[in-house]
Protein backbone atom coordinates (compact mmCIF):
# COMPACT_ATOMS: atom_id res chain seq x y z
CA UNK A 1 -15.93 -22.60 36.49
CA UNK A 2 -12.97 -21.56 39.26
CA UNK A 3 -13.68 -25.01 40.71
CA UNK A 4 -10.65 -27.40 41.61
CA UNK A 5 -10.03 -30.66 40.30
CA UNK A 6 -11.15 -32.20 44.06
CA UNK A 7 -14.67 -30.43 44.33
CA UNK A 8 -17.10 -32.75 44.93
CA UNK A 9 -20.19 -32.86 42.93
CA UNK A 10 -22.36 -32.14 45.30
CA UNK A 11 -20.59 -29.44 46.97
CA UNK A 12 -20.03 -28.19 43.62
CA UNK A 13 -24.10 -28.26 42.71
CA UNK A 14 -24.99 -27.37 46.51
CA UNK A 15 -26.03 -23.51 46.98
CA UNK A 16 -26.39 -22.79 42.99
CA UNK A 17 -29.42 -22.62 40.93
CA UNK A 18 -28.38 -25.20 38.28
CA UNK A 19 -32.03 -26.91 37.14
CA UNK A 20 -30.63 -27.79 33.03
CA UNK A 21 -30.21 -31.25 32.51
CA UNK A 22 -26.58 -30.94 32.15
CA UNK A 23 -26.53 -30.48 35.57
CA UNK A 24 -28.97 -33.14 36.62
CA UNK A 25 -26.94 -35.61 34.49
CA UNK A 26 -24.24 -34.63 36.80
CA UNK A 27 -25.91 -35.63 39.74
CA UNK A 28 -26.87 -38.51 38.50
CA UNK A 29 -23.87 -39.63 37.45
CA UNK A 30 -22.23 -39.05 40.50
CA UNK A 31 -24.71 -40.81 42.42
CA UNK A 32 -24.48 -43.82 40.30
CA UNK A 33 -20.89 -44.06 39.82
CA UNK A 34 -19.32 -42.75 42.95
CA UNK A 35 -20.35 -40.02 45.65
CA UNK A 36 -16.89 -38.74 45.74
CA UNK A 37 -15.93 -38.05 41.90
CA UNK A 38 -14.93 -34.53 41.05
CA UNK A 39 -16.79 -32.42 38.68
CA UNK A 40 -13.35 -32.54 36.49
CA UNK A 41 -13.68 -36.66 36.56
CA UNK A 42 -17.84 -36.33 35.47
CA UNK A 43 -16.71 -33.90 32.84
CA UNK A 44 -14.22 -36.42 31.10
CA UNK A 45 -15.33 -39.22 31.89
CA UNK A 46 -18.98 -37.82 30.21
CA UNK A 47 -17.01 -36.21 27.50
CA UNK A 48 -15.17 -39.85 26.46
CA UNK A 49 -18.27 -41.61 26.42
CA UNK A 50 -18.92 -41.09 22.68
CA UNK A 51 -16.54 -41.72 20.22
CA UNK A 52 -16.04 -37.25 19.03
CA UNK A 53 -12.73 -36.04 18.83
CA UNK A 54 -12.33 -33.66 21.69
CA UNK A 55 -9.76 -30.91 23.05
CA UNK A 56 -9.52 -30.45 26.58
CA UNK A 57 -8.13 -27.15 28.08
CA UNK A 58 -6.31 -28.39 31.09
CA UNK A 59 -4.69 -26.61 33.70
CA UNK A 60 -0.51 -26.96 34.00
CA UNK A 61 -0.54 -27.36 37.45
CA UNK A 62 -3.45 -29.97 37.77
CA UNK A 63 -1.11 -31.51 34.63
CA UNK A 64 1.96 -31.37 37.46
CA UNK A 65 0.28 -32.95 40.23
CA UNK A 66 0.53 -36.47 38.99
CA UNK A 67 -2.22 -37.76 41.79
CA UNK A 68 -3.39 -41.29 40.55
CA UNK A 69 -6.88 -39.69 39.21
CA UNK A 70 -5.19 -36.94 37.41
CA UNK A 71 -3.13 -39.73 35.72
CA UNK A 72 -5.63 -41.58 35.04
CA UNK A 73 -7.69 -39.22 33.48
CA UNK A 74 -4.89 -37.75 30.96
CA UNK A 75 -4.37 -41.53 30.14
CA UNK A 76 -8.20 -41.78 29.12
CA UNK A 77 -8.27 -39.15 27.08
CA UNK A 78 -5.07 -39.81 25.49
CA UNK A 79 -5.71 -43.15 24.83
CA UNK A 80 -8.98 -41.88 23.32
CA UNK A 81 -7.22 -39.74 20.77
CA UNK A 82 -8.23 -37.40 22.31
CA UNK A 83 -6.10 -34.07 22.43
CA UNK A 84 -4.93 -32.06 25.56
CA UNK A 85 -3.25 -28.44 25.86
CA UNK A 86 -2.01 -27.20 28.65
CA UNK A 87 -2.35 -23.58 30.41
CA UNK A 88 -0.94 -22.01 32.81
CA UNK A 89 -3.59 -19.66 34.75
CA UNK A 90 -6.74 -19.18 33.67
CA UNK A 91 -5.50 -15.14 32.27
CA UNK A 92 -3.95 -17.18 29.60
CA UNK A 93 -6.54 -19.73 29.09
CA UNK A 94 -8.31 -17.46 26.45
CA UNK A 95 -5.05 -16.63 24.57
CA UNK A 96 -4.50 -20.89 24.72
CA UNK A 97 -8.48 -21.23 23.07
CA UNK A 98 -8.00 -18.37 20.58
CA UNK A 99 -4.70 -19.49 19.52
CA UNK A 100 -5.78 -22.97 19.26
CA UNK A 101 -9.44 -21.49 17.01
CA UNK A 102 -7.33 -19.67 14.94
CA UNK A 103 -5.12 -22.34 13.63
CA UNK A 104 -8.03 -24.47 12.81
CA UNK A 105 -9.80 -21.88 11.31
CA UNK A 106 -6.67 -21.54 8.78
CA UNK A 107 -6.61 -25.26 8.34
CA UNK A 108 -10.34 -25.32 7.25
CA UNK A 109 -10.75 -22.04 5.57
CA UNK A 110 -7.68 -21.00 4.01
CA UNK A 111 -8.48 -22.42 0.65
CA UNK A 112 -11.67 -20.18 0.80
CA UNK A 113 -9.01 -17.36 1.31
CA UNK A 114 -6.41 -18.45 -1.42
CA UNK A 115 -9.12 -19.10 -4.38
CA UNK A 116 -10.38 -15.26 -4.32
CA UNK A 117 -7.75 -13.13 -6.48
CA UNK A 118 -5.82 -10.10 -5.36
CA UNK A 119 -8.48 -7.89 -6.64
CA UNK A 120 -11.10 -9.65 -4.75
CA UNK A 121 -8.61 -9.78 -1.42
CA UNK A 122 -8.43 -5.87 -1.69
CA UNK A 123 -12.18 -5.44 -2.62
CA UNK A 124 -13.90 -3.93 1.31
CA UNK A 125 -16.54 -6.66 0.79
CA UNK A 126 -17.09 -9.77 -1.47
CA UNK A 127 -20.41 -10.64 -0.99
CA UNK A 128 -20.80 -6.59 -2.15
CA UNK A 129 -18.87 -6.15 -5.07
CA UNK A 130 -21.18 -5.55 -7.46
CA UNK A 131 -20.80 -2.12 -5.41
CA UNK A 132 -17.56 -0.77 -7.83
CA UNK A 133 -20.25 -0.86 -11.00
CA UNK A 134 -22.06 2.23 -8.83
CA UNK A 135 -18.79 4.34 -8.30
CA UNK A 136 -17.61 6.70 -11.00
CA UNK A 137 -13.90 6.74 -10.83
CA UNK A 138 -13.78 8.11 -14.33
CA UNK A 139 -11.46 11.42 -12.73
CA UNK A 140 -9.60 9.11 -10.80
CA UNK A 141 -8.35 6.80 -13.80
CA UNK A 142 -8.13 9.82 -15.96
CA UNK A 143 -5.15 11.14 -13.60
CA UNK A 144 -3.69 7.91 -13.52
CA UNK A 145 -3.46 7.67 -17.37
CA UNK A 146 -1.89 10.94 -17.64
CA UNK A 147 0.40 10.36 -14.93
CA UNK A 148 1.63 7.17 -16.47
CA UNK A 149 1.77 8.85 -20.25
CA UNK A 150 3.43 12.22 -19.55
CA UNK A 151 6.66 12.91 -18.34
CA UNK A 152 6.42 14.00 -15.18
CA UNK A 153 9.22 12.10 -12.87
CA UNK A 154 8.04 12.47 -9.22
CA UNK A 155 6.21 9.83 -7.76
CA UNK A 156 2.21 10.08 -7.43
CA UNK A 157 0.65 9.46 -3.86
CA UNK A 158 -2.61 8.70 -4.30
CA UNK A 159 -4.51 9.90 -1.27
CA UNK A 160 -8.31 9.10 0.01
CA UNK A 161 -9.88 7.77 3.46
CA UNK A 162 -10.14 4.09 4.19
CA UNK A 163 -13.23 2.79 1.94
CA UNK A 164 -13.06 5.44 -0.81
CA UNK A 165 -12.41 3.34 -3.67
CA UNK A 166 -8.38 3.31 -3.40
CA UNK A 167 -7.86 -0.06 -4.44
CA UNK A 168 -10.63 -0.44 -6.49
CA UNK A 169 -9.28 1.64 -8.94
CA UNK A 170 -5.99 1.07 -8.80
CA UNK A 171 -7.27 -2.64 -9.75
CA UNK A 172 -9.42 -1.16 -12.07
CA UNK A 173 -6.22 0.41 -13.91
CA UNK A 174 -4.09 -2.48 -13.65
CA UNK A 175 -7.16 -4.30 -15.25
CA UNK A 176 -7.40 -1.74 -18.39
CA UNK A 177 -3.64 -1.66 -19.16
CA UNK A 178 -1.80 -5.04 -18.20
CA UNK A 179 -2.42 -6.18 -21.60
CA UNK A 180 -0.77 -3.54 -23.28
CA UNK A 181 2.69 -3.50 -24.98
CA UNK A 182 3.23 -0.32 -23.45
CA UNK A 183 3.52 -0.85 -19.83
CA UNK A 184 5.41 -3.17 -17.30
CA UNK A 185 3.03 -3.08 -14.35
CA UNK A 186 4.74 -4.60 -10.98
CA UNK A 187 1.61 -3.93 -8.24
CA UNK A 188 1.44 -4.99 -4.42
CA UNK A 189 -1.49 -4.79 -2.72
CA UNK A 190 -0.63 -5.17 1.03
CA UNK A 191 -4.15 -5.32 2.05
CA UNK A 192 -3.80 -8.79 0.49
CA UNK A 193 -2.08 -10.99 3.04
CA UNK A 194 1.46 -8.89 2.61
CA UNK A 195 2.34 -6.83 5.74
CA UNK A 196 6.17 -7.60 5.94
CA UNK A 197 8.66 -5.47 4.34
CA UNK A 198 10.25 -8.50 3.12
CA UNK A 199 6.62 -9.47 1.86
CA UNK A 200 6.38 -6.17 -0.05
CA UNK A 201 9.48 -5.34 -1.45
CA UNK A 202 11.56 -8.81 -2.06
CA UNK A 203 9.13 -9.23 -4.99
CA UNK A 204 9.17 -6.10 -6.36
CA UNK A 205 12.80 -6.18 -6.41
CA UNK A 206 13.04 -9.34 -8.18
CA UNK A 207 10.70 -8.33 -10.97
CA UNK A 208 12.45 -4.75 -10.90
CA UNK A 209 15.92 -6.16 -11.66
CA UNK A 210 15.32 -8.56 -13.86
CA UNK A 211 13.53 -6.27 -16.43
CA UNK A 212 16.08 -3.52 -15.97
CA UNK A 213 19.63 -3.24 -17.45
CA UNK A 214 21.86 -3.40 -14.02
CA UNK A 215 24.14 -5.72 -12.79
CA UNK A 216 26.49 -5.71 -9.84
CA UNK A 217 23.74 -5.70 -7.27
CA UNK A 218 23.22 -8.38 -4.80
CA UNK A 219 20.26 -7.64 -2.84
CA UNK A 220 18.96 -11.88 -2.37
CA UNK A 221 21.26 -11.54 0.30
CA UNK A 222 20.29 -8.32 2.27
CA UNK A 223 17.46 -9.50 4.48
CA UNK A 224 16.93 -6.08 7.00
CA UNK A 225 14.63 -3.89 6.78
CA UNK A 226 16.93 -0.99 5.78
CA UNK A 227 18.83 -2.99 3.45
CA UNK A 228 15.93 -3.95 1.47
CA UNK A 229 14.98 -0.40 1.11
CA UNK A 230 18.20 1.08 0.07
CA UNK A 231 18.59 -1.73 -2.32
CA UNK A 232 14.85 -0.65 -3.58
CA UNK A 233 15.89 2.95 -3.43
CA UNK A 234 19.13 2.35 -5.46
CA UNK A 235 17.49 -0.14 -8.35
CA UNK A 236 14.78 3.14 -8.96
CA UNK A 237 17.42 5.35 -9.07
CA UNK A 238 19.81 4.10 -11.29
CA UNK A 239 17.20 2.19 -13.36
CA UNK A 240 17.92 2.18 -16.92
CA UNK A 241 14.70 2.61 -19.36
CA UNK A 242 13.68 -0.50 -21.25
CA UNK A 243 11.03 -1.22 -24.31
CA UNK A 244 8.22 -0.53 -21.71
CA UNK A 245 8.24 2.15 -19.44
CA UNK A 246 8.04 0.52 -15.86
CA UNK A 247 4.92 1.47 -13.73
CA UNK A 248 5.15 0.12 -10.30
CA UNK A 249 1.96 0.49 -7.81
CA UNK A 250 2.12 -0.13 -4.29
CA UNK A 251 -1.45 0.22 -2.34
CA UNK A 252 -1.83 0.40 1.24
CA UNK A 253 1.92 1.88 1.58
CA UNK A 254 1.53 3.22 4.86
CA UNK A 255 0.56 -0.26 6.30
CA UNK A 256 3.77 -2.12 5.08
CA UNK A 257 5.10 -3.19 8.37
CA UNK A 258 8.08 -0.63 9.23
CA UNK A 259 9.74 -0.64 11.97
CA UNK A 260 9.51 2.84 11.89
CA UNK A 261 6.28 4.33 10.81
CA UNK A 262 7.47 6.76 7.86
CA UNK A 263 10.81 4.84 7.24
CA UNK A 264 9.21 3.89 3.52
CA UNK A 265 8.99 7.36 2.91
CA UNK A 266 12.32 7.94 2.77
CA UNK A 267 13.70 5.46 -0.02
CA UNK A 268 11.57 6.37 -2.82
CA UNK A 269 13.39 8.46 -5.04
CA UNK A 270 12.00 12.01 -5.01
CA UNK A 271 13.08 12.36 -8.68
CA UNK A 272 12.77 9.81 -10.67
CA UNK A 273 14.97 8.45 -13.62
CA UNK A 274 13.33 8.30 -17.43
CA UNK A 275 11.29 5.30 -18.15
CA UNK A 276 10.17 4.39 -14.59
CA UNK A 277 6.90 5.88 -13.03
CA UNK A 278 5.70 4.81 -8.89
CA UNK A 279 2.25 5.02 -7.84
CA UNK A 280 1.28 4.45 -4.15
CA UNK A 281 -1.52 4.95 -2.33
CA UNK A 282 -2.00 5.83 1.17
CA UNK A 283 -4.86 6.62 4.20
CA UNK A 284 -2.57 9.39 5.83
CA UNK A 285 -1.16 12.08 4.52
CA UNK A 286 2.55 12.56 5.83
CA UNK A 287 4.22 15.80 5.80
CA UNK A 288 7.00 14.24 3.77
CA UNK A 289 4.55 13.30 0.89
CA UNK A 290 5.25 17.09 -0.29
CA UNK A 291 8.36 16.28 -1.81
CA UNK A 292 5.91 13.83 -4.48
CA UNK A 293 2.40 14.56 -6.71
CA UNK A 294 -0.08 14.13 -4.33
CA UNK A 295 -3.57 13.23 -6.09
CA UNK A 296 -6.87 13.33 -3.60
CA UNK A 297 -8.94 11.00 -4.84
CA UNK A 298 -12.87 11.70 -5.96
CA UNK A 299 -14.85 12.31 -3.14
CA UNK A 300 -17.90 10.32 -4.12
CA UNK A 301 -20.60 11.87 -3.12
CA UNK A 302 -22.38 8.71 -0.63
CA UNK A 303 -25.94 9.95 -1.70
CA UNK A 304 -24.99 9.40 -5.41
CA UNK A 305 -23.78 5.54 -4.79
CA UNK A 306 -27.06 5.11 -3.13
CA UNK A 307 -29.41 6.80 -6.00
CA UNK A 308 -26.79 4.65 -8.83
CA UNK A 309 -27.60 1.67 -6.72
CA UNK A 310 -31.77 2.34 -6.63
CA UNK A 311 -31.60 3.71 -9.67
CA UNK A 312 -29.66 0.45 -12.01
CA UNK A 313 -31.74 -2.06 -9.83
CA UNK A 314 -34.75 -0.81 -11.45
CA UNK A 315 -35.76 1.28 -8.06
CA UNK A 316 -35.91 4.85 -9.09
CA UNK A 317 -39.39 5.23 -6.77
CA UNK A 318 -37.94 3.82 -3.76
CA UNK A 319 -35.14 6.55 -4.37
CA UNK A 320 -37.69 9.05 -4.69
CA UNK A 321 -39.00 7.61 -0.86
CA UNK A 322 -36.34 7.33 0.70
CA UNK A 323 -34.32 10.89 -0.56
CA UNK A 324 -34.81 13.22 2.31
CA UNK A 325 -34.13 10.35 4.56
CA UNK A 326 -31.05 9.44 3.01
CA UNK A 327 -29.91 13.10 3.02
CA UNK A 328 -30.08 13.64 6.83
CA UNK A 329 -27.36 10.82 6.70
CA UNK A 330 -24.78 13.37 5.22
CA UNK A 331 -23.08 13.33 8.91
CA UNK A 332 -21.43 9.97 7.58
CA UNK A 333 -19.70 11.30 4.43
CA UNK A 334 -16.28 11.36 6.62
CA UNK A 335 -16.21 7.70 6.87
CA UNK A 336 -17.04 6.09 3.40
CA UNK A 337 -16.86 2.58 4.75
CA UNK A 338 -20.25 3.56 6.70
CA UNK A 339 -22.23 3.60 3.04
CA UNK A 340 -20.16 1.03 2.19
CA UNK A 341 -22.23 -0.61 4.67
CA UNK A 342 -25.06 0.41 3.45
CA UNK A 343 -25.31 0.16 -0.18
CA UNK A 344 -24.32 -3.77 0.21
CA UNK A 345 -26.85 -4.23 2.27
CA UNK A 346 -29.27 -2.53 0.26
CA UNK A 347 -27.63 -4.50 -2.93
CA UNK A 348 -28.17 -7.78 -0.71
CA UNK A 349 -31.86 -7.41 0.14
CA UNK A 350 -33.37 -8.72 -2.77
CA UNK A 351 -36.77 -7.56 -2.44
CA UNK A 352 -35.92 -3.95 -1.15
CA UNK A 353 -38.85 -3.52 0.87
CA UNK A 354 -37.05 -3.01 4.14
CA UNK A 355 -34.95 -0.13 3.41
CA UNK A 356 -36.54 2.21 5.68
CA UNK A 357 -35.77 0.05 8.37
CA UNK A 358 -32.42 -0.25 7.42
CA UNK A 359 -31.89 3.29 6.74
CA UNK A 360 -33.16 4.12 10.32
CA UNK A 361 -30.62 1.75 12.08
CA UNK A 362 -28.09 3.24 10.45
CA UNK A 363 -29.25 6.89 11.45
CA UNK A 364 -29.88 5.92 14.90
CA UNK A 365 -26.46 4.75 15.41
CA UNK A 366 -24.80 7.64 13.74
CA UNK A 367 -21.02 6.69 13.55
CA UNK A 368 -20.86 3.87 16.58
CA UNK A 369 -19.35 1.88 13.78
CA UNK A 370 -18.74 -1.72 15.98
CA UNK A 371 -22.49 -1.93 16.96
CA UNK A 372 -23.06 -0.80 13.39
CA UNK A 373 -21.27 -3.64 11.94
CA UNK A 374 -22.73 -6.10 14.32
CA UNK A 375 -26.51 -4.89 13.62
CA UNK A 376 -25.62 -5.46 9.55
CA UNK A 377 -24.31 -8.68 10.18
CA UNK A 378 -27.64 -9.70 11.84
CA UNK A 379 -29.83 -8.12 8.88
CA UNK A 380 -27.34 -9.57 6.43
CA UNK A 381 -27.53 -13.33 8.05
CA UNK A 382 -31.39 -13.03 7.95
CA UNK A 383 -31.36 -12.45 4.56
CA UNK A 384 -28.54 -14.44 3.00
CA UNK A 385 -28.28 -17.08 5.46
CA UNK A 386 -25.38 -18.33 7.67
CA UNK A 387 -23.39 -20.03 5.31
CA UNK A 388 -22.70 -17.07 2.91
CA UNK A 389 -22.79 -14.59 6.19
CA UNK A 390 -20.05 -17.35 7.54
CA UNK A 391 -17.82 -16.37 4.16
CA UNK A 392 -18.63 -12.99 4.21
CA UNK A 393 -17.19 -13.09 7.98
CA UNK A 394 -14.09 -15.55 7.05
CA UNK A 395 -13.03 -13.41 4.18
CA UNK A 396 -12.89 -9.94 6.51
CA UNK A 397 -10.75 -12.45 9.00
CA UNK A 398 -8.35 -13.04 6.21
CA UNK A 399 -8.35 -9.80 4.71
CA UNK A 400 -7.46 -6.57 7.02
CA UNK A 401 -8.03 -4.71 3.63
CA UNK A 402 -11.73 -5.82 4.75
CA UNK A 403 -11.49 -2.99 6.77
CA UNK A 404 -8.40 -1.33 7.36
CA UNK A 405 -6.27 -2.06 10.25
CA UNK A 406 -7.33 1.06 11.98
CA UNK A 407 -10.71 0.16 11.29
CA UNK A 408 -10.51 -3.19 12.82
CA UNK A 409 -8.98 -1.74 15.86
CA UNK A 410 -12.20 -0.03 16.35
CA UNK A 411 -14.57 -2.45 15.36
CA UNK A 412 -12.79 -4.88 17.62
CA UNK A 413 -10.95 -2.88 20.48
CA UNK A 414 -8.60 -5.55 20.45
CA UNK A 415 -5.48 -7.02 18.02
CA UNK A 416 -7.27 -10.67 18.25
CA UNK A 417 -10.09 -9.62 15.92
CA UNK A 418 -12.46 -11.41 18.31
CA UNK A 419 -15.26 -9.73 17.32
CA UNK A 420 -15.26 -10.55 13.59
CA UNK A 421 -15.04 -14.14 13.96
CA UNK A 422 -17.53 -14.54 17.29
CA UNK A 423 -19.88 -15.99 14.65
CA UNK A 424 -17.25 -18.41 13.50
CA UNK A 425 -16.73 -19.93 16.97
CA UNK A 426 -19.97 -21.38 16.92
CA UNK A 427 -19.08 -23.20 13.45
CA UNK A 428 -15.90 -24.25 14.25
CA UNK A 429 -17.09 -25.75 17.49
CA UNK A 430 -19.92 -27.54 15.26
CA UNK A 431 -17.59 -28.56 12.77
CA UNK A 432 -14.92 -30.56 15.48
CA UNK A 433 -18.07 -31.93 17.29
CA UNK A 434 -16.96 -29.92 20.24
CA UNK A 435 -19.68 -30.67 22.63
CA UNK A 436 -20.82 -28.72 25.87
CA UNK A 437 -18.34 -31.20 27.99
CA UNK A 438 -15.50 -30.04 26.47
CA UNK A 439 -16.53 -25.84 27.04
CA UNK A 440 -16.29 -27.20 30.89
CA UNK A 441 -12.62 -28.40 30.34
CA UNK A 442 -11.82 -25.03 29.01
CA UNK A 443 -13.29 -22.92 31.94
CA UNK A 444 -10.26 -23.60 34.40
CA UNK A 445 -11.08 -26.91 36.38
């Protein structure tokens, strides 16, 4: 509000168009209780007169001034259990409120967040993955089966554009051939919650050398970022062949937080020893990726996924309808997260009659991908309803893999992820009871 803590009410109400009731109340509390009460004291004192937990958003120096009101007040609320956090300007104040939203969105969410596997974590949407039963990645697993069978020692990269099916079927894979006696699979999925370095490669290390024959290496103790990756480098290369042959698979390795953007690149063996095959996957191709097999994956052809979708629903004549519509859409084949989009939505509506509609949003807004995304969370709440549009939204909070992080830059033009979890501040605020009193205490009084 930019008003001080001494501003009367009615200098406060005089001059402004406030006719709500909120503001009414305000006048009429101030009337009744005393003509010289700030809007800061109404606030407060309105705020404690039910028995909801509330958080005010206080400013430090009102905190400072220790006048008998201020003291007063702080002892109310306290006393109330209520809970108070301090800012310093009001350029912070939002940091303080996001801060404060995030860490009770991980206290009430993360078990939503821990229960889904890692091959749900890396899947681009939940509520849509029926969508991997409508992508052929039979070329795709092919190469992966005869990289992992023949004898070829350089590492495989496998290389495709955020949304085209990476860690599907790498998952996929894993899936089809952890069961065997043939393989010792050690995967990472980074788009699952690990970023670090430490995150990444501690636990592949720890699998890695206690399934090979070495000794003599103490890498629990090397903790820096280069040490970890020399010890990583050294265990591949001097890694003695066991009963299995040793596939490890690291997706998303070019969003591993390095220090250094291609350090990773760097300690992976560019030969590899017998028994010991790496797989990685990656959105951007690096010049220094020519030292290892470098496998583009499928380009799946986006009219295809929709036509499999139409087509195993039982919808062949809406196909039919909708064709030369869906081929003027071929402008979004660069970005397959677009018809990712799409063909959940389409898999969402149950009755399919909208699709036109649908289809036309998406061609009218070409490849502004943040209103895109905002417009298909609308659609999608209308039809699923906000609870399951609330997990849909809580899942691409927990997940970058979601989107990638480049993507989420984009949808969200800021680090904070604001964007995807603007629906979420409405539950959360629901959830703690957080009436419209309090949303005055955070505006700066």
């Amino acid at each position: 509000m930019g008003m001080r803590y001494g501003t009367p009410v009615r200098n406060f109400i005089n001059g402004q168009n406030y006719s709500s009731s909120r503001y009414r109340t305000i006048i009429e509390n101030g009337e009744k209780k005393s003509n010289d009460w700030s809007v800061l004291e109404l606030e407060v004192n309105l705020a404690l007169e039910s028995n909801i937990i509330k958080v005010f958003f206080m400013p430090e120096n009102l905190l400072a001034e220790g006048t008998e009101k201020v003291l007063t007040l702080i002892s109310r609320i306290e006393e109330s259990g209520h809970k108070i956090i301090p800012f310093k300007d009001e350029s912070v104040l939002r940091s303080k409120v996001e801060e404060y939203f995030k860490l009770i969105f991980q206290q009430k969410y993360i078990h939503l967040y821990e229960r889904y596997s890692d091959e749900e974590k890396n899947s681009n949407l939940f509520h849509a993955n029926k969508l991997r039963y409508y992508v052929n990645n039979s070329k795709t697993m092919s190469a992966l089966n005869d990289y992992t069978h023949n004898e070829d020692r350089k590492v495989l990269v496998l290389y495709g554009q955020p949304g085209s099916g990476k860690s599907t079927v790498l998952s996929n894979w894993i899936k089809e051939n952890k069961e065997t006696d043939e393989f010792e699979i050690i995967d990472s999925f980074v788009g699952a919650g690990k970023k670090s370095t430490n995150d990444i490669f501690i636990p592949i290390l720890r699998k890695l050398y206690s399934i090979s024959e070495l000794d003599g290496m103490d890498w629990n103790s090397r903790s820096k970022e280069v040490d970890l990756l020399d010890a990583f480098y050294w265990i591949v290369n001097n890694f003695k062949r066991t009963t299995k042959r040793c596939i490890i698979i690291i997706d998303g390795f070019d969003y591993i937080g390095f220090t250094e953007k291609r350090r990773g690149v760097y300690f992976v063996p560019p030969i590899l020893p017998e028994g010991i095959k790496i797989i990685i996957s990656t959105c951007n191709l690096y010049s220094e990726y020519k030292k290892f097999n470098v496998y583009d994956i499928d380009r799946v052809n986006p009219l295809d996924i929709v036509r499999n979708v139409l087509f195993l629903e039982g919808k062949q004549l809406e196909y039919f309808r909708f064709e030369s519509k869906l081929k003027s859409m071929q402008f979004a084949e660069e970005l397959p997260v677009y018809f990712r989009l799409l063909t959940s939505e389409i898999i969402l509506s149950s009755t399919f009659n909208d699709i036109e509609n649908t289809i036309d949003s998406y061609i009218n807004r070409k490849l502004d991908l943040k209103c895109l995304y905002k417009s298909y969370l609308h659609r999608i709440e209308k039809r699923v309803g906000r609870d399951n549009l609330r997990s849909l939204c809580i899942f691409l909070y927990c997940s970058i893999n979601g989107f990638n992080e480049d993507m989420l830059l984009m949808l969200t033009d800021t680090e904070k992820i604001l964007d995807l979890i603007h629906l979420l501040y409405y539950d959360c605020f629901s959830q703690l009871k957080m009436t419209q009193s309090c949303w005055y205490c955070l505006s700066g009084l």
